[in-house]
Protein backbone atom coordinates (compact mmCIF):
# COMPACT_ATOMS: atom_id res chain seq x y z
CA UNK A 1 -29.37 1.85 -67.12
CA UNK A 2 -26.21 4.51 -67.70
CA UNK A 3 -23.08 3.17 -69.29
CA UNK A 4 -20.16 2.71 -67.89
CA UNK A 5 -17.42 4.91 -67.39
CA UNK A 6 -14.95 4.34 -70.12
CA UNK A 7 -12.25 4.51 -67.98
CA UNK A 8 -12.56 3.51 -64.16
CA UNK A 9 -9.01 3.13 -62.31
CA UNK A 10 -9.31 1.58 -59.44
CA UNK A 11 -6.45 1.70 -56.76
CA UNK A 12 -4.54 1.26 -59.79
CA UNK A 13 -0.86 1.52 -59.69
CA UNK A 14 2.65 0.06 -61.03
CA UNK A 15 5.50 -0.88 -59.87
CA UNK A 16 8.85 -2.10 -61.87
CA UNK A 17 10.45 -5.16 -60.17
CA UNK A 18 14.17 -4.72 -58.60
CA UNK A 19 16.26 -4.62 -57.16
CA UNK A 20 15.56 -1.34 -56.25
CA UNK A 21 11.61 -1.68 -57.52
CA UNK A 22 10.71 1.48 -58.88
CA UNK A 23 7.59 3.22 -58.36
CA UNK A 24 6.14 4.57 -62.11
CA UNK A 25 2.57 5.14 -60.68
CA UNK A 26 1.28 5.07 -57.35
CA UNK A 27 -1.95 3.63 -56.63
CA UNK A 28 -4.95 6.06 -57.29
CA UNK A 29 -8.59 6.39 -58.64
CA UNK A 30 -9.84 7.64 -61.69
CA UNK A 31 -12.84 7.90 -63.81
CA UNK A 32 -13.68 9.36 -66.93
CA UNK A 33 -17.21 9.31 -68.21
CA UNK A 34 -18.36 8.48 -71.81
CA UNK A 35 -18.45 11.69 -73.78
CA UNK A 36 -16.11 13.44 -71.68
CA UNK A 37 -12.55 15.27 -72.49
CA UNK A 38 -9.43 15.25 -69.98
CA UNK A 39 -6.01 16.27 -69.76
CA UNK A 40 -2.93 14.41 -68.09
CA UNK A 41 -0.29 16.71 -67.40
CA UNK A 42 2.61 16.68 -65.95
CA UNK A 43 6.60 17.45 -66.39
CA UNK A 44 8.96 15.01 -67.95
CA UNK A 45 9.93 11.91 -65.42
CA UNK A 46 6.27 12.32 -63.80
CA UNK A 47 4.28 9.07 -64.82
CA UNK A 48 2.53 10.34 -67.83
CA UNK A 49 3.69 7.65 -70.08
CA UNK A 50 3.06 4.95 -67.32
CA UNK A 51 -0.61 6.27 -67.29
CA UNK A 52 -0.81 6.05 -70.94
CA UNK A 53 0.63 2.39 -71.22
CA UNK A 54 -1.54 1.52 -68.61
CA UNK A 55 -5.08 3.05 -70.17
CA UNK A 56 -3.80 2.13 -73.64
CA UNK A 57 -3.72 -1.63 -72.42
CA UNK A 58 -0.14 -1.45 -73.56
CA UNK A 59 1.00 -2.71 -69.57
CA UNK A 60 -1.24 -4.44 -67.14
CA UNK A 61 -0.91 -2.75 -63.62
CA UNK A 62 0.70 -4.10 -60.47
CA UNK A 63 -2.01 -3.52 -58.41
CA UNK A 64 -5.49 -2.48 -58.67
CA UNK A 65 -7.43 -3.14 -61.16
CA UNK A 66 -8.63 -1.42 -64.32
CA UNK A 67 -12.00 -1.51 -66.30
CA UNK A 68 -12.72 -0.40 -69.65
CA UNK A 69 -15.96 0.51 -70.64
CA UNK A 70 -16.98 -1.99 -67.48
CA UNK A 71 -15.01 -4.57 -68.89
CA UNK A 72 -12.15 -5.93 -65.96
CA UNK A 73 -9.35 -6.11 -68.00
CA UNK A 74 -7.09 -8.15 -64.91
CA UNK A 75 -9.43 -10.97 -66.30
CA UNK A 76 -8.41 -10.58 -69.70
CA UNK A 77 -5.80 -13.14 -71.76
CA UNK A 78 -3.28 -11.29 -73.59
CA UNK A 79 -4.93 -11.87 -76.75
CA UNK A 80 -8.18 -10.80 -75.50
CA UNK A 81 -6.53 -7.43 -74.27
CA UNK A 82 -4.96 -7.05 -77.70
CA UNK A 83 -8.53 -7.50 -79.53
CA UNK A 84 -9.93 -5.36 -76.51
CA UNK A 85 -7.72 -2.59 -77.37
CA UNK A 86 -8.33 -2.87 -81.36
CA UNK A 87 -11.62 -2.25 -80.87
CA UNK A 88 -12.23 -0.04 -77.79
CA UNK A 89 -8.56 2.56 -78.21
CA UNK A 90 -7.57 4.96 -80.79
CA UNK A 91 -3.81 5.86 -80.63
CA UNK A 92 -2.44 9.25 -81.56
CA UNK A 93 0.77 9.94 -80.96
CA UNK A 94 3.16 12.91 -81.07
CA UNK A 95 5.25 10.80 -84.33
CA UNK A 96 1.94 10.27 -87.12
CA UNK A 97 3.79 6.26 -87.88
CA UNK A 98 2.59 6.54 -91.68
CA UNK A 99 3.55 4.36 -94.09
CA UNK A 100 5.59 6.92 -96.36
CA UNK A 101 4.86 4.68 -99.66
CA UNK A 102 0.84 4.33 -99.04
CA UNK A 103 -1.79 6.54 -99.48
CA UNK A 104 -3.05 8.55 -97.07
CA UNK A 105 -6.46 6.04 -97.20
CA UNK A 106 -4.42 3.38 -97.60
CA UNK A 107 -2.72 4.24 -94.22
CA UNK A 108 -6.02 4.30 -92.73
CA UNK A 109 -7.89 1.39 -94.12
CA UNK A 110 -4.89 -0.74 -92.92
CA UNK A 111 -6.03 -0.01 -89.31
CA UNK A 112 -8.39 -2.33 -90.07
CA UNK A 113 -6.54 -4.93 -91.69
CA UNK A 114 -5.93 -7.32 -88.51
CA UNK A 115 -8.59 -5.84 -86.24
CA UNK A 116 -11.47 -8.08 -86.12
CA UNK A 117 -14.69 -5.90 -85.73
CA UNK A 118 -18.07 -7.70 -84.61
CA UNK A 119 -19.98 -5.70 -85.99
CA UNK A 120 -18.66 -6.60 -89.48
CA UNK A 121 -18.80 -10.13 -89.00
CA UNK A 122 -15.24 -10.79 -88.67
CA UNK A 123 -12.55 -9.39 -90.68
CA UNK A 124 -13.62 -6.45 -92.74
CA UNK A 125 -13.46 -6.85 -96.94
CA UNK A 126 -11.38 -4.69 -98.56
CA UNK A 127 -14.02 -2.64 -100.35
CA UNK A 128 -15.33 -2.17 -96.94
CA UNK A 129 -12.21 -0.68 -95.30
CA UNK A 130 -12.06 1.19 -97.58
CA UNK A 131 -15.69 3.07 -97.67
CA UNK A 132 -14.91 3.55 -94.04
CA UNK A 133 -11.47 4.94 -94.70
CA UNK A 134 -12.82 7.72 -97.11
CA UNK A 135 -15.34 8.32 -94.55
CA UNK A 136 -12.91 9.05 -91.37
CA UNK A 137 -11.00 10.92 -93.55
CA UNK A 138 -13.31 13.09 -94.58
CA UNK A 139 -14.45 13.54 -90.82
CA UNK A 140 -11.40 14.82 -90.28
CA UNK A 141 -11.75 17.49 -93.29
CA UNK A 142 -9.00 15.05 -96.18
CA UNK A 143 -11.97 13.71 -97.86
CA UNK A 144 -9.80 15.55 -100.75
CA UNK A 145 -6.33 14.05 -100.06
CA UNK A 146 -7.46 10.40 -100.68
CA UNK A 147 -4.92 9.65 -102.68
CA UNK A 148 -2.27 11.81 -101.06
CA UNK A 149 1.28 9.93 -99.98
CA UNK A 150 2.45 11.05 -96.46
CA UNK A 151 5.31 12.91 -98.50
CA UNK A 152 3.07 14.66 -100.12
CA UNK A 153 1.11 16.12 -96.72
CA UNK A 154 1.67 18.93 -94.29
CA UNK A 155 2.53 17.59 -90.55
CA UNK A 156 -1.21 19.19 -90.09
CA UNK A 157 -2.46 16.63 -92.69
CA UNK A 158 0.18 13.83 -91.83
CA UNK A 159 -1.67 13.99 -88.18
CA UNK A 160 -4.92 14.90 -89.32
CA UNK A 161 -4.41 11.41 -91.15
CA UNK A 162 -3.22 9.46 -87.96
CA UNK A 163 -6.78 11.24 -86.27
CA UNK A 164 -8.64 9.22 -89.24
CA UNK A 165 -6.82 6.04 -88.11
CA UNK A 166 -7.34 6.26 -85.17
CA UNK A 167 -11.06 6.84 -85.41
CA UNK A 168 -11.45 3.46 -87.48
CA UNK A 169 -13.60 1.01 -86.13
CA UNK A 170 -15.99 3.68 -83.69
CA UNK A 171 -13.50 3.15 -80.70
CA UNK A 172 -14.88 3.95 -77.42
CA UNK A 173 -11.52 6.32 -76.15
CA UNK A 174 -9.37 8.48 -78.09
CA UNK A 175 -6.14 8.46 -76.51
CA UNK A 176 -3.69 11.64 -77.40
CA UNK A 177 0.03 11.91 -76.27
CA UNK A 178 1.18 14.73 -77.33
CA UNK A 179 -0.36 14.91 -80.58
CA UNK A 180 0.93 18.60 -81.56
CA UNK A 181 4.34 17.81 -80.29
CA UNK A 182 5.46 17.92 -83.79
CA UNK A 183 3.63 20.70 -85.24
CA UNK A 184 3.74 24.71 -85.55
CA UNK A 185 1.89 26.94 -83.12
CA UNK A 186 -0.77 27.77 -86.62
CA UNK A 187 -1.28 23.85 -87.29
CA UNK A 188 -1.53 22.89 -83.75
CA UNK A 189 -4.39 24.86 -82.98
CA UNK A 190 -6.26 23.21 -86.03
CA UNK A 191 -5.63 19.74 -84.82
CA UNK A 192 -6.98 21.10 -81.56
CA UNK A 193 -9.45 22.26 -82.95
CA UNK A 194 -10.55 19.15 -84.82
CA UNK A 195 -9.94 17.41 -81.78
CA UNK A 196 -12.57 19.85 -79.94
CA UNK A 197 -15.14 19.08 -82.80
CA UNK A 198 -15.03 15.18 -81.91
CA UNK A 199 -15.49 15.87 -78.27
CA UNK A 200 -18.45 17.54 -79.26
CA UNK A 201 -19.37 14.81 -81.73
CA UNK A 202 -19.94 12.43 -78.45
CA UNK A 203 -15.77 11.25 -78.21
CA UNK A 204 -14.29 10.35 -75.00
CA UNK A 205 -10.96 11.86 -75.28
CA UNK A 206 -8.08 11.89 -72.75
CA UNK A 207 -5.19 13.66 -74.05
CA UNK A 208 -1.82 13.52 -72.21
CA UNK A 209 0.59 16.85 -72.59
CA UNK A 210 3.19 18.58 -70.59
CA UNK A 211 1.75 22.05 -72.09
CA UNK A 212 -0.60 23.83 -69.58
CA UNK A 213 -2.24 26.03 -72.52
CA UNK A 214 -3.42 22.67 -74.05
CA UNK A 215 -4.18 20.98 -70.96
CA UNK A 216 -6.90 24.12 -69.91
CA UNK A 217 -9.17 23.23 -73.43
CA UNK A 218 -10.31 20.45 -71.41
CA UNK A 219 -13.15 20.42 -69.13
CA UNK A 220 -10.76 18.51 -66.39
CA UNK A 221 -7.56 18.50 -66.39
CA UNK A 222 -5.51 15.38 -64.48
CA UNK A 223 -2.15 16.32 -62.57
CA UNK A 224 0.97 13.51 -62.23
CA UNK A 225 3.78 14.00 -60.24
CA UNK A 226 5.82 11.81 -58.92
CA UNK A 227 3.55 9.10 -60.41
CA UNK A 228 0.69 10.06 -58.23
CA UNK A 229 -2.69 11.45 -59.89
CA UNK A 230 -4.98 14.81 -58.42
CA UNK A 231 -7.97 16.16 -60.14
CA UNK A 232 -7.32 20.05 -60.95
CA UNK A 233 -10.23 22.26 -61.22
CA UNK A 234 -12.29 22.44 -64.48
CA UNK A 235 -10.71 25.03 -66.80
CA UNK A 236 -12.33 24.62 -70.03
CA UNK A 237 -15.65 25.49 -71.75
């Protein structure tokens, strides 16, 4: 039997309460396979960051209804969406949200901390974190910066970090907003290019960015405007 799609939308939309209720996504489908790596783009205002909060688990939708990795989240307590999204999302974000006095596998194994993994019988020791700290960051090519404060990083490294972080735990979906937002055109196309080597590691990535160079690296590429969703044609390799 196949698994599930990671992400399966399904007439899912949202709409802010009134008076006058606003529209921030319309309701659409959308699936995205295990392994696979999308785009979301759009311009500024379009329902990107509606999309995100919405396949982050960050804000249940209005209507439809939304499964992760076959899992219906509309039947889902609050904390059981939290401990969904611990263990199923990885978060990277345009800002890297280091802790500025911790070390860069500090900042990592703290990921961790609260997130209560299964597989690990609960709550993860601290010898354990960090083993598996040290071993996402050297996935991500820091296995040499261990030790390293944020201050002491390039934004390349301060986000290759946040990657790490993100990647604790074996999540099921990376989720990217517009992770090179903050970085030169040289150190952008690293993190891309990390980002490319985890695709083809087995990731399911969906990256959301208003750049149309960045949006063609992936195989499909996901339109919003005007909070409604269209598939574009596959532009990358």
């Amino acid at each position: 039997m196949s698994a599930p799609p990671v992400i399966e939308f399904r007439e899912v939309g949202l709409t802010y309460p009134g008076p006058p209720p606003v529209v921030a996504l319309r309701p659409g489908d959308l699936t995205v396979a295990r392994g696979e790596y999308v785009t979301v783009v759009g311009p500024s205002g379009s329902g990107k960051s509606t999309f995100l909060n919405i396949a982050g688990l960050l804000d249940a939708p209005s209507t439809g209804s939304y499964l992760l990795d076959g899992l219906d989240t509309a039947t889902l307590s609050d904390g059981e969406r939290t401990a969904l999204r611990g263990r199923r999302i990885g978060f990277v974000f345009q800002s890297f949200h280091l802790l500025p006095h911790r070390s860069a596998a500090e900042n990592v194994a703290l990921a961790m901390l609260y997130a209560k993994d299964e597989r690990y019988g609960g709550h993860r020791a601290a010898a354990e974190r960090r083993k598996a700290a040290r071993e996402a960051l050297e996935q991500v090519g820091l296995g040499h910066r261990l030790d390293a404060l944020p201050t002491r990083l390039s934004g390349g490294e301060r986000q290759r970090v946040a990657i790490a972080r993100a990647l604790m735990g074996g999540p099921s979906l990376l989720l990217c907003d517009e992770p090179t937002g903050n970085l030169d055109t040289a150190t952008a196309a690293s993190v891309l290019e990390l980002l490319d080597r985890l695709h083809k590691d087995g990731m399911t990535i969906v990256l959301i960015t208003h750049d149309p160079e960045i949006a063609s690296r992936a195989r499909r590429v996901i339109t919003i405007r005007d909070g409604v969703l269209s598939e574009s044609s596959a532009v990358g390799t």
